[in-house]
C-alpha atoms as a PDB file:
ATOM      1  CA  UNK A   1     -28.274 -12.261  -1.888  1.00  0.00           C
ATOM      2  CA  UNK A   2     -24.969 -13.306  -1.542  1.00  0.00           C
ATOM      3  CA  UNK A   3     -23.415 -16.650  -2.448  1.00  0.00           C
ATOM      4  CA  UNK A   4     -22.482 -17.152   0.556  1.00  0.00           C
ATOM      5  CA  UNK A   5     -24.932 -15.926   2.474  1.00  0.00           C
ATOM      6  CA  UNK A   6     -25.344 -19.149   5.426  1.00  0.00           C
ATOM      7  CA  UNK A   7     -22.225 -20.845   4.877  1.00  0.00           C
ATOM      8  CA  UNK A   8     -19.666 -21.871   7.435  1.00  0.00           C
ATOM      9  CA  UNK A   9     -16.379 -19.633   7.557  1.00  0.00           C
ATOM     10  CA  UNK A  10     -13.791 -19.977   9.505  1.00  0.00           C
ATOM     11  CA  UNK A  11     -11.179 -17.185   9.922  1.00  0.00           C
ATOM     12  CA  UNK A  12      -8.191 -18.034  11.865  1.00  0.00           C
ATOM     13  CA  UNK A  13      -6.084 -15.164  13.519  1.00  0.00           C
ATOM     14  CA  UNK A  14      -9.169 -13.402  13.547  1.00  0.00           C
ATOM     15  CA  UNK A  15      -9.123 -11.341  16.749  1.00  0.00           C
ATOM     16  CA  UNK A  16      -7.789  -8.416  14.848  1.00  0.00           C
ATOM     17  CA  UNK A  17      -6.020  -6.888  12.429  1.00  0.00           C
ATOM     18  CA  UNK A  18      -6.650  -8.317   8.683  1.00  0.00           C
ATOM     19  CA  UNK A  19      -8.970 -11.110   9.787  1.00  0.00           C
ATOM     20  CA  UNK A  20     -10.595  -9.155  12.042  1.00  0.00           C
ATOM     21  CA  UNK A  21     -11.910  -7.488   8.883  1.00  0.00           C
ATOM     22  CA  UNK A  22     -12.157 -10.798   6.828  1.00  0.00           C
ATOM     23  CA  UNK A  23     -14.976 -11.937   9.433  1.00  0.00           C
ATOM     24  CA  UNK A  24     -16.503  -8.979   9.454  1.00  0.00           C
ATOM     25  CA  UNK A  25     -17.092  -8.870   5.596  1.00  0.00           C
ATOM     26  CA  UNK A  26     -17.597 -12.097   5.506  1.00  0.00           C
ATOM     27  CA  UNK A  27     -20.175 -11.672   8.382  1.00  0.00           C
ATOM     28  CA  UNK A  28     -21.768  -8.588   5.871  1.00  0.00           C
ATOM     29  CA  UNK A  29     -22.566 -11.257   2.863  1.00  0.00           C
ATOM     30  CA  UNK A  30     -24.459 -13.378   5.877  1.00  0.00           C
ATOM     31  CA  UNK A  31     -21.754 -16.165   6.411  1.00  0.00           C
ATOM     32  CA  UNK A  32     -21.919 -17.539   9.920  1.00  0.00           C
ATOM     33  CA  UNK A  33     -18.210 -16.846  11.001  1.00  0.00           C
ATOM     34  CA  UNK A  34     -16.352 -18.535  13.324  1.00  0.00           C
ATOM     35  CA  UNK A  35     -13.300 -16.180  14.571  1.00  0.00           C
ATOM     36  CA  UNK A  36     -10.199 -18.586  15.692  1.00  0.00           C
ATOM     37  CA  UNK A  37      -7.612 -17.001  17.649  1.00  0.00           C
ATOM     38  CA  UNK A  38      -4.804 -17.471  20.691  1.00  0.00           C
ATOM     39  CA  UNK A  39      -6.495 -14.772  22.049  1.00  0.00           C
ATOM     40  CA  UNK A  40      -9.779 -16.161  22.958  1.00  0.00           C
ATOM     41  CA  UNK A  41     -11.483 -13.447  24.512  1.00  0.00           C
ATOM     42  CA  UNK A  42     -10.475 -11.194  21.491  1.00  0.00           C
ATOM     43  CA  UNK A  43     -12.114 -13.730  19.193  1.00  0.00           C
ATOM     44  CA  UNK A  44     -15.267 -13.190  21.642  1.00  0.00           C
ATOM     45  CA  UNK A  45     -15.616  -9.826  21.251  1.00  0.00           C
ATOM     46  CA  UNK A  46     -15.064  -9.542  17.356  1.00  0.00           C
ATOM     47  CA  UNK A  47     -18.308 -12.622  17.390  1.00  0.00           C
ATOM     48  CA  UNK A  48     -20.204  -9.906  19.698  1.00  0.00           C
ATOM     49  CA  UNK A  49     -18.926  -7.334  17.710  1.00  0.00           C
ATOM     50  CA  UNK A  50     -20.684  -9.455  14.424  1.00  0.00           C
ATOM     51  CA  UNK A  51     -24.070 -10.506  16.064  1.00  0.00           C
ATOM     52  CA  UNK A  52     -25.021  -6.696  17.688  1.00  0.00           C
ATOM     53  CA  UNK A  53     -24.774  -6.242  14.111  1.00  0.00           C
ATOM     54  CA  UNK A  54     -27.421  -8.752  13.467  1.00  0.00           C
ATOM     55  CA  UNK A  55     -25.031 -11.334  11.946  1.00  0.00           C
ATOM     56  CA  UNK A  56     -24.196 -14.983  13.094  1.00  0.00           C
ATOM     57  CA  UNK A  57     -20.504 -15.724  14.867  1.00  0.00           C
ATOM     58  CA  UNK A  58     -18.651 -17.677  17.100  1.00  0.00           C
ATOM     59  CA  UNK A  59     -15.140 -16.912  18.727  1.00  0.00           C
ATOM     60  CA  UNK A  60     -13.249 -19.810  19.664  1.00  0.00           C
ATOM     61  CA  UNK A  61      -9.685 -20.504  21.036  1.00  0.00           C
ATOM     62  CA  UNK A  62      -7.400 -21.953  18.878  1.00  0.00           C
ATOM     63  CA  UNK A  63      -3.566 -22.133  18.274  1.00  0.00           C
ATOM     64  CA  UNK A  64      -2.829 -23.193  15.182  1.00  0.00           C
ATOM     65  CA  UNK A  65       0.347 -24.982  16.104  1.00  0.00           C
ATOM     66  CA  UNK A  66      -1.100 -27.846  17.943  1.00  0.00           C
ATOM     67  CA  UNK A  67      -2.911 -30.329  16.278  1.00  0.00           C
ATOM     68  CA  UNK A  68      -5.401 -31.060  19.400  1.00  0.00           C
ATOM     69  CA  UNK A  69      -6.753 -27.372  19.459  1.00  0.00           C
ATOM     70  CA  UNK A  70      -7.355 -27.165  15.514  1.00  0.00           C
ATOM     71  CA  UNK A  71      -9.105 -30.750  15.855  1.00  0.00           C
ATOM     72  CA  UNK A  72     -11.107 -28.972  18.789  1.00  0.00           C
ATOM     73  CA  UNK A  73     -11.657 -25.624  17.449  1.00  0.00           C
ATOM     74  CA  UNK A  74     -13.047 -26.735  13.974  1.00  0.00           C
ATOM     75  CA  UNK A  75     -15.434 -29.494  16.249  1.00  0.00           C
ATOM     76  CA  UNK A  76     -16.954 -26.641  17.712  1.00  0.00           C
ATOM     77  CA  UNK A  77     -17.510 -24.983  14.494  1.00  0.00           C
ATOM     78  CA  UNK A  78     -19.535 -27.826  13.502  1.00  0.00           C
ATOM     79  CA  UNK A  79     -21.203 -28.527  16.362  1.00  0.00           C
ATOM     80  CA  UNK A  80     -22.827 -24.664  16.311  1.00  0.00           C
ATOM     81  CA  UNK A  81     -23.198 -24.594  12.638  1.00  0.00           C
ATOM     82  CA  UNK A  82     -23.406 -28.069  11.095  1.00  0.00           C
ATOM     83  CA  UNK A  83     -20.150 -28.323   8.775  1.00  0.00           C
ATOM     84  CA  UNK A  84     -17.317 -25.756   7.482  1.00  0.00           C
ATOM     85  CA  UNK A  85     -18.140 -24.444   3.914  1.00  0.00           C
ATOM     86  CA  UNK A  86     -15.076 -21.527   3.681  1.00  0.00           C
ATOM     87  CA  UNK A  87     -11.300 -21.435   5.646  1.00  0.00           C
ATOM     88  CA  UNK A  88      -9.454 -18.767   5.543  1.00  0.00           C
ATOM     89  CA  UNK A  89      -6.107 -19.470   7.372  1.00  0.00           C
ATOM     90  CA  UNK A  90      -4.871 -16.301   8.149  1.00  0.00           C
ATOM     91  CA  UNK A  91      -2.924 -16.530  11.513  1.00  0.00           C
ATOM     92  CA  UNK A  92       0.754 -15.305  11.220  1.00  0.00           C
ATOM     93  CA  UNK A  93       3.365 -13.540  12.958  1.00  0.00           C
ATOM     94  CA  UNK A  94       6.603 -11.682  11.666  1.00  0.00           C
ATOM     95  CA  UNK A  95      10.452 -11.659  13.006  1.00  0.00           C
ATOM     96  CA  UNK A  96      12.974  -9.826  10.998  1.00  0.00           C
ATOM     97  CA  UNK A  97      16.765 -10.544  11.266  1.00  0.00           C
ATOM     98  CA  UNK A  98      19.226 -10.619   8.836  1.00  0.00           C
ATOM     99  CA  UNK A  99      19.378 -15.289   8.227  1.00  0.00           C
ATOM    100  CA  UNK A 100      23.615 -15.369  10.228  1.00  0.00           C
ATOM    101  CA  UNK A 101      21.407 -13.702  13.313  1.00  0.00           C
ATOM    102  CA  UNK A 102      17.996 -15.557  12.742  1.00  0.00           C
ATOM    103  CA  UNK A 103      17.654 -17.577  16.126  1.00  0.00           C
ATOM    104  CA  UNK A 104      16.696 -21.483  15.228  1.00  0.00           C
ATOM    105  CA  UNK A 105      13.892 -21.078  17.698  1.00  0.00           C
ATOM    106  CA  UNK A 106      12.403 -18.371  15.881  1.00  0.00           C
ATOM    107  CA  UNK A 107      12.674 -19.703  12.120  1.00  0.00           C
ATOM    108  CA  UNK A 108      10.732 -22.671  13.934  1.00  0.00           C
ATOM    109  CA  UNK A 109       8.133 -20.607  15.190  1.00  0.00           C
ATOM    110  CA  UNK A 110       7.521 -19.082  12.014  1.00  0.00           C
ATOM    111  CA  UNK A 111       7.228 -21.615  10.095  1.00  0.00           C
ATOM    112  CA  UNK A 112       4.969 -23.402  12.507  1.00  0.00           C
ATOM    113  CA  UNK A 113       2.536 -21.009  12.568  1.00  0.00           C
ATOM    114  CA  UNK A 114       2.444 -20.061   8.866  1.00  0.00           C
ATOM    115  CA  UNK A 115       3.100 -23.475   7.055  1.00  0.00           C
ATOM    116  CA  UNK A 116       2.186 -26.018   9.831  1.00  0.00           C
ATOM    117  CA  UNK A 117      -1.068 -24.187  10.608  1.00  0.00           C
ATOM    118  CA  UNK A 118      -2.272 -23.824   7.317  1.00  0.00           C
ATOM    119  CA  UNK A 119      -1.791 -27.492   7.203  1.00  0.00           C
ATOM    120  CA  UNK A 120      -3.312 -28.354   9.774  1.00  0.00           C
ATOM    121  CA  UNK A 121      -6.203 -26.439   9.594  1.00  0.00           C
ATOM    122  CA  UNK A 122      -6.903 -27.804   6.270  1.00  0.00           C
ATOM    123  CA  UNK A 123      -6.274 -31.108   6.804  1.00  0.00           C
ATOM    124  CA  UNK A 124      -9.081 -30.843  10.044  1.00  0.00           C
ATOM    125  CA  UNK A 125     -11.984 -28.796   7.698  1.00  0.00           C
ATOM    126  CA  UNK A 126     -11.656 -31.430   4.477  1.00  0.00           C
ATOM    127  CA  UNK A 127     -13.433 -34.113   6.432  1.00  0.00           C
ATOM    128  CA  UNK A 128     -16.032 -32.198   6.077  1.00  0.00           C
ATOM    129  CA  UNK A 129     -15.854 -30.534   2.616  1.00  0.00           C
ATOM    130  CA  UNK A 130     -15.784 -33.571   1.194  1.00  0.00           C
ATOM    131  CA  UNK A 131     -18.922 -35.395   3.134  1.00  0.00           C
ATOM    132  CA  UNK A 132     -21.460 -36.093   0.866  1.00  0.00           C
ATOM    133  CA  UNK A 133     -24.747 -34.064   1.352  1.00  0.00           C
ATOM    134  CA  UNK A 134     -28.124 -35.276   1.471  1.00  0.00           C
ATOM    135  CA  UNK A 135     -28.008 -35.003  -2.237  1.00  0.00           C
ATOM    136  CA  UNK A 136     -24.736 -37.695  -2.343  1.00  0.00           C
ATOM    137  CA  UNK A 137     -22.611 -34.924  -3.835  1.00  0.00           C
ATOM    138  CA  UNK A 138     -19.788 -33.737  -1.572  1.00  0.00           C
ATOM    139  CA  UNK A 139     -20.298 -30.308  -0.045  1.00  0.00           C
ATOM    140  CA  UNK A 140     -17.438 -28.693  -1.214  1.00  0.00           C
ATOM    141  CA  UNK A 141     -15.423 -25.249  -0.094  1.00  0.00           C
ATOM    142  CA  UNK A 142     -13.232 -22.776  -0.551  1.00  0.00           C
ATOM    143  CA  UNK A 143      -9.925 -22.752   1.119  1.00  0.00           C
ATOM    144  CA  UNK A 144      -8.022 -19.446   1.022  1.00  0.00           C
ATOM    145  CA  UNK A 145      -4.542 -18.794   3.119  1.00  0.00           C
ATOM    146  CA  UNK A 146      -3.096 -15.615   3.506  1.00  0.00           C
ATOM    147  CA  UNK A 147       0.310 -15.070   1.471  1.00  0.00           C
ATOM    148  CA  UNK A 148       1.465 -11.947   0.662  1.00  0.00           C
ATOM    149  CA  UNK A 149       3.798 -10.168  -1.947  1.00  0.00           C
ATOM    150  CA  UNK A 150       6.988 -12.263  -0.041  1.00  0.00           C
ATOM    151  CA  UNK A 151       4.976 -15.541  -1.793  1.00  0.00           C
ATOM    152  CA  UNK A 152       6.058 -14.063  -4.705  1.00  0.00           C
ATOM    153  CA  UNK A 153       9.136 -12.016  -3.595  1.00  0.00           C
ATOM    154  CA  UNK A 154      12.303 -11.890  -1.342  1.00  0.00           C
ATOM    155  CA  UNK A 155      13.587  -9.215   0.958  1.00  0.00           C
ATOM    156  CA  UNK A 156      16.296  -8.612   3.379  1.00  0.00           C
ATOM    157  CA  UNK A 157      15.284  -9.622   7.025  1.00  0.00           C
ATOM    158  CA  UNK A 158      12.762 -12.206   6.184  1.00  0.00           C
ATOM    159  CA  UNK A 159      14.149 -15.300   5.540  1.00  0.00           C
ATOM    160  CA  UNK A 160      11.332 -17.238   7.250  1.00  0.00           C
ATOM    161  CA  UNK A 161       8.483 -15.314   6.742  1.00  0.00           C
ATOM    162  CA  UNK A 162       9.444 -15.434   3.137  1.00  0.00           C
ATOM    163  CA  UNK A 163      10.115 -19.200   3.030  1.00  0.00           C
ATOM    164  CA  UNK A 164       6.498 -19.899   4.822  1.00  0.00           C
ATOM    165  CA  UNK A 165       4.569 -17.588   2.420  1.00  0.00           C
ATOM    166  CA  UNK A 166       6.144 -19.454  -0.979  1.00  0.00           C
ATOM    167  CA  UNK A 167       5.387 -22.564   0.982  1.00  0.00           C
ATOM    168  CA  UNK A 168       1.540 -21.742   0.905  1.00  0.00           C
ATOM    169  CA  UNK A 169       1.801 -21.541  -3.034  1.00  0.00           C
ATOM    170  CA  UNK A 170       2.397 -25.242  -2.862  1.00  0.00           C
ATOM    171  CA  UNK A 171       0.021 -26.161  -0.458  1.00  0.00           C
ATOM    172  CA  UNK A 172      -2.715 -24.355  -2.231  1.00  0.00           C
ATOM    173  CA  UNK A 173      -1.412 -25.990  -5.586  1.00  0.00           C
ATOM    174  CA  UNK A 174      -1.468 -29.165  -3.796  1.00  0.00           C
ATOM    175  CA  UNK A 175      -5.256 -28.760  -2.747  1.00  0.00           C
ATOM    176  CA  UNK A 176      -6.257 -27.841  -6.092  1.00  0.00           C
ATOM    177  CA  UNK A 177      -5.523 -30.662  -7.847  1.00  0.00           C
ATOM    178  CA  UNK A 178      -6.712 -33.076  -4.635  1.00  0.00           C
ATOM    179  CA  UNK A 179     -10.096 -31.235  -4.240  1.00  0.00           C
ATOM    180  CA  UNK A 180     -11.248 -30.847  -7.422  1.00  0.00           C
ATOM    181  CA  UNK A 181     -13.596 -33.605  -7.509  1.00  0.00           C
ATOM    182  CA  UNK A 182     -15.150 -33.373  -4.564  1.00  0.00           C
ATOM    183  CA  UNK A 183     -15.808 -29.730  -5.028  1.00  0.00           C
ATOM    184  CA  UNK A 184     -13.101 -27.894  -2.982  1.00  0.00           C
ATOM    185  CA  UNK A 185     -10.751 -25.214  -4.074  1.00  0.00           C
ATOM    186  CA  UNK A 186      -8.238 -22.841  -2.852  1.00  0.00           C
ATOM    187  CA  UNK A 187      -6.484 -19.818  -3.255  1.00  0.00           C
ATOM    188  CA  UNK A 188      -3.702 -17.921  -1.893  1.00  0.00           C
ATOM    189  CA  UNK A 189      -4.046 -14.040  -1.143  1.00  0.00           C
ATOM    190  CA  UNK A 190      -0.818 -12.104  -1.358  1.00  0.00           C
ATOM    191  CA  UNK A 191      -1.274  -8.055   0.124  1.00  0.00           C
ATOM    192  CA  UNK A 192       1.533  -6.284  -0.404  1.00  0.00           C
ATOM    193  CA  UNK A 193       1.996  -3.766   2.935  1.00  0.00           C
ATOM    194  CA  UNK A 194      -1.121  -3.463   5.499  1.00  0.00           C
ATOM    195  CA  UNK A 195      -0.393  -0.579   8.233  1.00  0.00           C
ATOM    196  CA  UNK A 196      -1.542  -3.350  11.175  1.00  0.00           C
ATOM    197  CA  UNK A 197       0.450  -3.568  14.183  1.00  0.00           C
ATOM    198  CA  UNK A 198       2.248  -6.418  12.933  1.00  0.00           C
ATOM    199  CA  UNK A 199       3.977  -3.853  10.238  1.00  0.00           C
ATOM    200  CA  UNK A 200       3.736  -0.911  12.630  1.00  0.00           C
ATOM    201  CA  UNK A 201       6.106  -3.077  14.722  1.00  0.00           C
ATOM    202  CA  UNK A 202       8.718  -3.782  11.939  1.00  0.00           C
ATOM    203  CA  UNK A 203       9.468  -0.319  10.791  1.00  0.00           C
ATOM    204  CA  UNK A 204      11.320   0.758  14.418  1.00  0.00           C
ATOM    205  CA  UNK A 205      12.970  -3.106  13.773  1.00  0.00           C
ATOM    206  CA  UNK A 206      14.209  -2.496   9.932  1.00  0.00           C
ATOM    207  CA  UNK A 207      15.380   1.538  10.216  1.00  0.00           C
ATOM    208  CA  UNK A 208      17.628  -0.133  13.063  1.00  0.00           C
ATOM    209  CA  UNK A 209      18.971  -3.496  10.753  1.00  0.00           C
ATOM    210  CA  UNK A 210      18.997  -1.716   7.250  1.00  0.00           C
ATOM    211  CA  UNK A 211      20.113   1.789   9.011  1.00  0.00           C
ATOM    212  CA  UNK A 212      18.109   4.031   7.735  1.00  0.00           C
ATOM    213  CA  UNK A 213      15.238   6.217   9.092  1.00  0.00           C
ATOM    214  CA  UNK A 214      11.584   5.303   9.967  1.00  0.00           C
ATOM    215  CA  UNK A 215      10.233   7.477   7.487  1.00  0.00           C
ATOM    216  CA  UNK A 216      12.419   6.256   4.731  1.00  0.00           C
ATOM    217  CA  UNK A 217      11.317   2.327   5.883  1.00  0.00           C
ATOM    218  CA  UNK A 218       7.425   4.033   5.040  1.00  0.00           C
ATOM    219  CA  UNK A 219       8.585   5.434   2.356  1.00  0.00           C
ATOM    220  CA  UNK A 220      11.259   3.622   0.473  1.00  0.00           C
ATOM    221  CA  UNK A 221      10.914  -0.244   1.762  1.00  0.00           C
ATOM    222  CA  UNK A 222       7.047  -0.364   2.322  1.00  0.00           C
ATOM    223  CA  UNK A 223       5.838   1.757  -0.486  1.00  0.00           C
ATOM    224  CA  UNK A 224       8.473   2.825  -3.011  1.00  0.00           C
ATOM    225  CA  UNK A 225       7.383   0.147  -5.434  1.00  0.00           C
ATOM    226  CA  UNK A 226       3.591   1.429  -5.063  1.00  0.00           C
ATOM    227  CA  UNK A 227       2.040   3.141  -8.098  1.00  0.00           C
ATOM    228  CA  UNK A 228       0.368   5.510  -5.591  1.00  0.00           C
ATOM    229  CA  UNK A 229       1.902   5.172  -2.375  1.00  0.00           C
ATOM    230  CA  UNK A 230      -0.742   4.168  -0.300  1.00  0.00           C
ATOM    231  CA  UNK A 231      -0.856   0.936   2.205  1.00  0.00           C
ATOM    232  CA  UNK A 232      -2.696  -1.851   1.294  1.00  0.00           C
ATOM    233  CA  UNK A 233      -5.753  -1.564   3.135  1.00  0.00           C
ATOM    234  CA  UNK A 234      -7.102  -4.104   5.648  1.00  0.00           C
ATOM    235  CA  UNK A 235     -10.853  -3.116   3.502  1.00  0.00           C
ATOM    236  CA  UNK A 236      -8.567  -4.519   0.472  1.00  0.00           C
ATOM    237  CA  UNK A 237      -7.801  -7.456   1.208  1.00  0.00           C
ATOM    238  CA  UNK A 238     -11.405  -8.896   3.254  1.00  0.00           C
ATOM    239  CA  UNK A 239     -13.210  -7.661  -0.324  1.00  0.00           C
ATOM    240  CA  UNK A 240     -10.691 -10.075  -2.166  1.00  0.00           C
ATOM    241  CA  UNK A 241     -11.544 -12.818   0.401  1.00  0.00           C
ATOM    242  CA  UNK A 242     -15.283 -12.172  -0.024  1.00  0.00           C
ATOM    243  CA  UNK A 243     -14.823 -12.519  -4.023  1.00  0.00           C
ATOM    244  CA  UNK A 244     -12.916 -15.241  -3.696  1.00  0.00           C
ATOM    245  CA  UNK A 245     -15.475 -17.328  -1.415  1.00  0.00           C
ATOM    246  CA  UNK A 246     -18.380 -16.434  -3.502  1.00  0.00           C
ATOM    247  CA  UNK A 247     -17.285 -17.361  -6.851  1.00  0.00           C
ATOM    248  CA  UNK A 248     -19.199 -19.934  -8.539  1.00  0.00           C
ATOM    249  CA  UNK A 249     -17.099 -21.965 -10.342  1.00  0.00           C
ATOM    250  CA  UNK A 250     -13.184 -23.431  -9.686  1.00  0.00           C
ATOM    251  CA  UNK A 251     -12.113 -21.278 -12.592  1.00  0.00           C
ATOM    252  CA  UNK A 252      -9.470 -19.951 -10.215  1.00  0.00           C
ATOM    253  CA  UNK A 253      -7.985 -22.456  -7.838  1.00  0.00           C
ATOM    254  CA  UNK A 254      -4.777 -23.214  -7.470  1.00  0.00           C
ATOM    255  CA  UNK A 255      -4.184 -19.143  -8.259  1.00  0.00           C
ATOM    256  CA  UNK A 256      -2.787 -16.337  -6.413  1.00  0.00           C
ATOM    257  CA  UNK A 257      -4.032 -12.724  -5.942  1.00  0.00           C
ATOM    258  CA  UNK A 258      -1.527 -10.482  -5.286  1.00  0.00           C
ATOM    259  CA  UNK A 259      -3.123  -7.193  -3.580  1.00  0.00           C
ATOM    260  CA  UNK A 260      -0.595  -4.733  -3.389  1.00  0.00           C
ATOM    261  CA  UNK A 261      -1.455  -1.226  -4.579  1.00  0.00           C
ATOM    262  CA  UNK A 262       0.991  -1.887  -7.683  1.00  0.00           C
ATOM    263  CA  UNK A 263       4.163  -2.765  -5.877  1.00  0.00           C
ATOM    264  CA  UNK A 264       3.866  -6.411  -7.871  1.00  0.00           C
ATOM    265  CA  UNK A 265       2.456  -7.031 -10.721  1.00  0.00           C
ATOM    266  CA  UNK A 266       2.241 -10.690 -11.746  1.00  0.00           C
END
């Protein structure tokens, strides 16, 4: 049985890609998952998706920029299932320009959806991490946000992404140190390059900006630093999650996991 196995979880950016595959494996220990997304009908069918399969989900609409629909979208997480045990703030987007052509507007929009949604869908699930059960102890969680090699790293044509995903490190720090007594923890989860559409989309973008080929972007940029060149794999990075939730102890908050195939070794 898993340690998990009835807790709350909610996975934001869920509707595909890597936390489409987070709620699913978290769905596989027996978590009820609640999948948070823009796209809300996307979110629906990955909770279909999870309870044909015998498991327990709920898709919900939720843009992790504004403050109301976080507020709302967690609500109606613990409405249906009573309280929020796991986040894993996962939502993100990627725009690559070189920082003299990086529109204002854009570095905005970045960093609202990486920094000021992991914010705010923290500060909306603690209220209810640290309740006190019927016990009087606080119930606790595990909050995990979605870095990546950049929270570690820099690279040409990602000013902003880069600055949001060292940003996390402090949140995560931050939480550590504030939730430790009432049972809450955090991590951040750094994969190195995962062949989802949001990468698929930035090879075309960087052959153009660094001038070289597609197949040397693959082969060079994404996965010259690999020990075996092969992609992180979406499989990789939800089993990470899923060890991360169900550990027992807060022997590793405040850390970072860096899931990369080799290209960065901490």
């Amino acid at each position: 049985m898993s340690a998990i196995e009835g807790k709350v979880a909610i996975v934001t950016g869920a509707a595909s890609g890597i936390g489409k595959e987070i709620a699913l494996e978290l769905a596989r220990a027996g978590a009820n998952v609640v999948i948070a997304d823009l796209n809300v009908q996307g979110a629906q069918a990955v909770a279909a998706e999870i309870e044909s399969a015998g498991g327990r989900a709920l898709g919900v609409a939720m843009d992790v920029t504004d403050e109301a629909a976080v507020e709302a979208g967690v609500r109606q997480a613990v409405e249906r299932y009573g309280g929020v045990d796991i986040l894993v703030s996962n939502a993100g987007i990627q725009i690559v320009n070189p920082i003299e052509q990086f529109a204002f507007a854009d570095w905005k929009k970045m960093l609202a959806i990486h920094l000021d949604g992991a914010f705010l869908t923290t500060r909306a699930v603690l209220p209810h991490m640290y309740a006190a059960g019927s016990d009087g102890k606080p119930r606790g969680g595990t909050v995990i946000y979605m870095g990546s090699v950049h929270s570690h790293l820099a690279s040409p044509l990602k000013s902003a992404y880069v600055t949001a995903k060292h940003g996390l490190l402090g949140l995560s720090r931050t939480l550590a140190k504030e939730g430790a007594k009432r049972g809450v923890r955090s991590h951040v989860v750094c994969p190195g390059f995962v062949r989802t559409p949001l990468v698929d989309k930035q090879i075309p973008e960087q052959a153009k900006e660094l001038g070289i080929s597609e197949e040397e972007v693959v082969s060079r940029v994404m996965l010259g630093n690999t020990v075996d060149g092969i992609f992180t794999t979406v499989e990789d990075v939800a089993r990470t999650v899923r060890f991360l939730a169900e550990f027992p102890t807060a022997a590793l908050t405040g850390q970072s996991f860096v899931v990369s195939h080799g290209w960065h070794m901490q």
